[in-house]
N, C-alpha and C. Protein backbone atom coordinates (compact mmCIF):
# COMPACT_ATOMS: atom_id res chain seq x y z
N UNK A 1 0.85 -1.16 0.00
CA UNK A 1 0.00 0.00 0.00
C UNK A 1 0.90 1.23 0.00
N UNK A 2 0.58 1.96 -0.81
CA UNK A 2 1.08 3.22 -0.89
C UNK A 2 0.79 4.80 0.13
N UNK A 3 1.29 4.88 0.98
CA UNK A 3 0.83 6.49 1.75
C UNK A 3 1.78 7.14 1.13
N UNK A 4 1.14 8.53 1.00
CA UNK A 4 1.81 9.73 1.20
C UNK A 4 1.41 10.84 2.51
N UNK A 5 2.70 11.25 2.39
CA UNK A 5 2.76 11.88 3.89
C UNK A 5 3.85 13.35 3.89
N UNK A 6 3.89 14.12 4.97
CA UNK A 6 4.64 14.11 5.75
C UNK A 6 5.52 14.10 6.72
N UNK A 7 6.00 14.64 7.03
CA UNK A 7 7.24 13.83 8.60
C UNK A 7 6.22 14.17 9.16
N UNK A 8 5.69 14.55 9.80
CA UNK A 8 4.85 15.34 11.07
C UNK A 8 3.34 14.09 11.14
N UNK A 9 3.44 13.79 9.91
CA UNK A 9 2.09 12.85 9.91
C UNK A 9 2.34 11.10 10.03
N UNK A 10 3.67 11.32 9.45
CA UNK A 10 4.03 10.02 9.30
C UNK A 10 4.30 9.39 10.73
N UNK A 11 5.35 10.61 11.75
CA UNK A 11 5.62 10.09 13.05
C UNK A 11 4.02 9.63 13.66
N UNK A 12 3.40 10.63 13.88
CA UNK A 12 1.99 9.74 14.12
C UNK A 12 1.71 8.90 13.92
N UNK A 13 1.41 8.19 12.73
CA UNK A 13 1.46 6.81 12.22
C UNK A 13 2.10 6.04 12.58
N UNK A 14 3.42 6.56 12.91
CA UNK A 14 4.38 4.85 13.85
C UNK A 14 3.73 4.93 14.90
N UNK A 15 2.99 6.22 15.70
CA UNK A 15 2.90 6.06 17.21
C UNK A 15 1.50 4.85 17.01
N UNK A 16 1.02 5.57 16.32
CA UNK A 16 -0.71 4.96 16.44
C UNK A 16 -0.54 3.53 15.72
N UNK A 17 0.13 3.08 15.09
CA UNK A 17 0.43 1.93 14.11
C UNK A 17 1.83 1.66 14.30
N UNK A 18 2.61 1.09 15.57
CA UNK A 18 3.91 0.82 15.47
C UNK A 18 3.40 -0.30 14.64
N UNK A 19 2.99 -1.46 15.19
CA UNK A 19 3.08 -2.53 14.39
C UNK A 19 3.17 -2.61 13.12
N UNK A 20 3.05 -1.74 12.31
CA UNK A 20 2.87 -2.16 10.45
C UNK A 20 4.28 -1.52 10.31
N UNK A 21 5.36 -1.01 11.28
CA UNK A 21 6.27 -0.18 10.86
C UNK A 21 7.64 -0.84 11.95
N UNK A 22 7.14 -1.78 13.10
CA UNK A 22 8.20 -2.45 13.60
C UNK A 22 9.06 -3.48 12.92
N UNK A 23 8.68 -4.14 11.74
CA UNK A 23 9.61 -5.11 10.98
C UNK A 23 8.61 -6.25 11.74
N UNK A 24 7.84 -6.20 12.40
CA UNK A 24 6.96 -7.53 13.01
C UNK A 24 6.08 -8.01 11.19
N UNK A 25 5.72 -9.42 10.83
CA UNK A 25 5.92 -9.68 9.80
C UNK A 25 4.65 -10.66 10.04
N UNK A 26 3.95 -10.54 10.98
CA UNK A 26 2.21 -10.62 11.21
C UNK A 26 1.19 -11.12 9.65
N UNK A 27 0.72 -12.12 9.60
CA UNK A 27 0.26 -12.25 9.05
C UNK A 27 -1.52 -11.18 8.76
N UNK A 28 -1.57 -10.55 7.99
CA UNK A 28 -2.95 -9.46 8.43
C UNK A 28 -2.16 -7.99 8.30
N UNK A 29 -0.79 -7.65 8.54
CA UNK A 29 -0.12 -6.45 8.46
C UNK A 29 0.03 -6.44 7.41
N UNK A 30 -0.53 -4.87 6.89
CA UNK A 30 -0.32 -4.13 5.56
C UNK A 30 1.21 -3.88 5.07
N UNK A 31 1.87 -4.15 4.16
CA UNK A 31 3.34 -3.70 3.85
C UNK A 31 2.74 -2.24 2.98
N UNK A 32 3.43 -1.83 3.72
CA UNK A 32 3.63 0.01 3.32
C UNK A 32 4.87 0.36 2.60
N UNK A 33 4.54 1.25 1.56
CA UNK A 33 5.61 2.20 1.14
C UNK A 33 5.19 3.43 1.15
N UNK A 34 6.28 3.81 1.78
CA UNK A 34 6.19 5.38 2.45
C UNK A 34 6.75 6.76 1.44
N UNK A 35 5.97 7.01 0.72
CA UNK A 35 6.44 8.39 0.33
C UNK A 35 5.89 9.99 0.91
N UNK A 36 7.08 10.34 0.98
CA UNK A 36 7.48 12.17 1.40
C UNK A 36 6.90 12.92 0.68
N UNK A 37 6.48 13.96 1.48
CA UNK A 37 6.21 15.12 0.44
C UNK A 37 6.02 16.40 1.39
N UNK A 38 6.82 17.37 0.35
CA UNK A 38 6.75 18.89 1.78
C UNK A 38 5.75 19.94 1.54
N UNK A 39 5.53 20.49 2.03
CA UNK A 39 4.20 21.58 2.36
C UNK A 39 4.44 22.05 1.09
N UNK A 40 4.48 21.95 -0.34
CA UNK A 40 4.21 22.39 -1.59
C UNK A 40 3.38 21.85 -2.15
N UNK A 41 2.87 22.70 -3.62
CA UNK A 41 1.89 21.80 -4.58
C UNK A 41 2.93 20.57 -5.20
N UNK A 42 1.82 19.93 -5.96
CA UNK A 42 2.40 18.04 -6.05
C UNK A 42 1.63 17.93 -6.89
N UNK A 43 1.72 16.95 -7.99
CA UNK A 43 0.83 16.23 -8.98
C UNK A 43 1.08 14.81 -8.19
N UNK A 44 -0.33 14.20 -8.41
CA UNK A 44 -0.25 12.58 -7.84
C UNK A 44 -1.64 12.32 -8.78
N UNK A 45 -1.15 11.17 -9.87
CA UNK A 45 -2.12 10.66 -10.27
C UNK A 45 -2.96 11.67 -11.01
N UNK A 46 -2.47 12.47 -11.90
CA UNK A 46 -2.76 13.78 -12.55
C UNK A 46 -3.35 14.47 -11.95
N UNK A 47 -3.92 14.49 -10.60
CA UNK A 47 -4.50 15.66 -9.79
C UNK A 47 -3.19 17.20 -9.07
N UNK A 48 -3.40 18.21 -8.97
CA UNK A 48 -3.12 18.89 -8.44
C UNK A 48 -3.84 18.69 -7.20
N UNK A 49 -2.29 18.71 -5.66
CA UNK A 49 -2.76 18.86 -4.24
C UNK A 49 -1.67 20.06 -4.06
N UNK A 50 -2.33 20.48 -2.83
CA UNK A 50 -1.71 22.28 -2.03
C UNK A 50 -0.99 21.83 -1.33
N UNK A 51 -0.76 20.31 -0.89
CA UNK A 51 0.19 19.85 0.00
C UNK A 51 0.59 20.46 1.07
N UNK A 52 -0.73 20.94 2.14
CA UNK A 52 -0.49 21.65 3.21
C UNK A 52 -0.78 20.63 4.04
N UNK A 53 0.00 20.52 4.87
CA UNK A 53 -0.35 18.86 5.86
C UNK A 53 -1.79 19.68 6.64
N UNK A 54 -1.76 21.02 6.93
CA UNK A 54 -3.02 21.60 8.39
C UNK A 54 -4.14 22.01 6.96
N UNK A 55 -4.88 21.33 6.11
CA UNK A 55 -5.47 21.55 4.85
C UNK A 55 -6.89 20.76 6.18
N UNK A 56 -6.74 20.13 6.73
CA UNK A 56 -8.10 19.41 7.48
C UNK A 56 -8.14 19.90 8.61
């Protein structure tokens, strides 16, 4: 599965979800790939995002 993120959101995610991010290898755990992205605009999937992480 693909997230995008960044740092500020992602640390959250280990807190709230260590498990999918400890190397524990759980049968039922999602394998993640983690991509970055900084408070700029971004194309993903031909959409334009404002890439402001405080946007919610």
């Amino acid at each position: 599965m693909n997230i995008f993120t960044t740092d500020a959101v992602f640390a959250a995610l280990q807190r709230e979800f260590h498990y999918v991010f400890d190397g524990t290898n759980y049968p039922g755990i999602p394998k993640v790939n983690v991509n970055f992205f900084k408070d700029e605009p971004f194309d993903l999937l031909g959409e334009n995002y404002s890439g402001r992480s405080d946007a919610l």
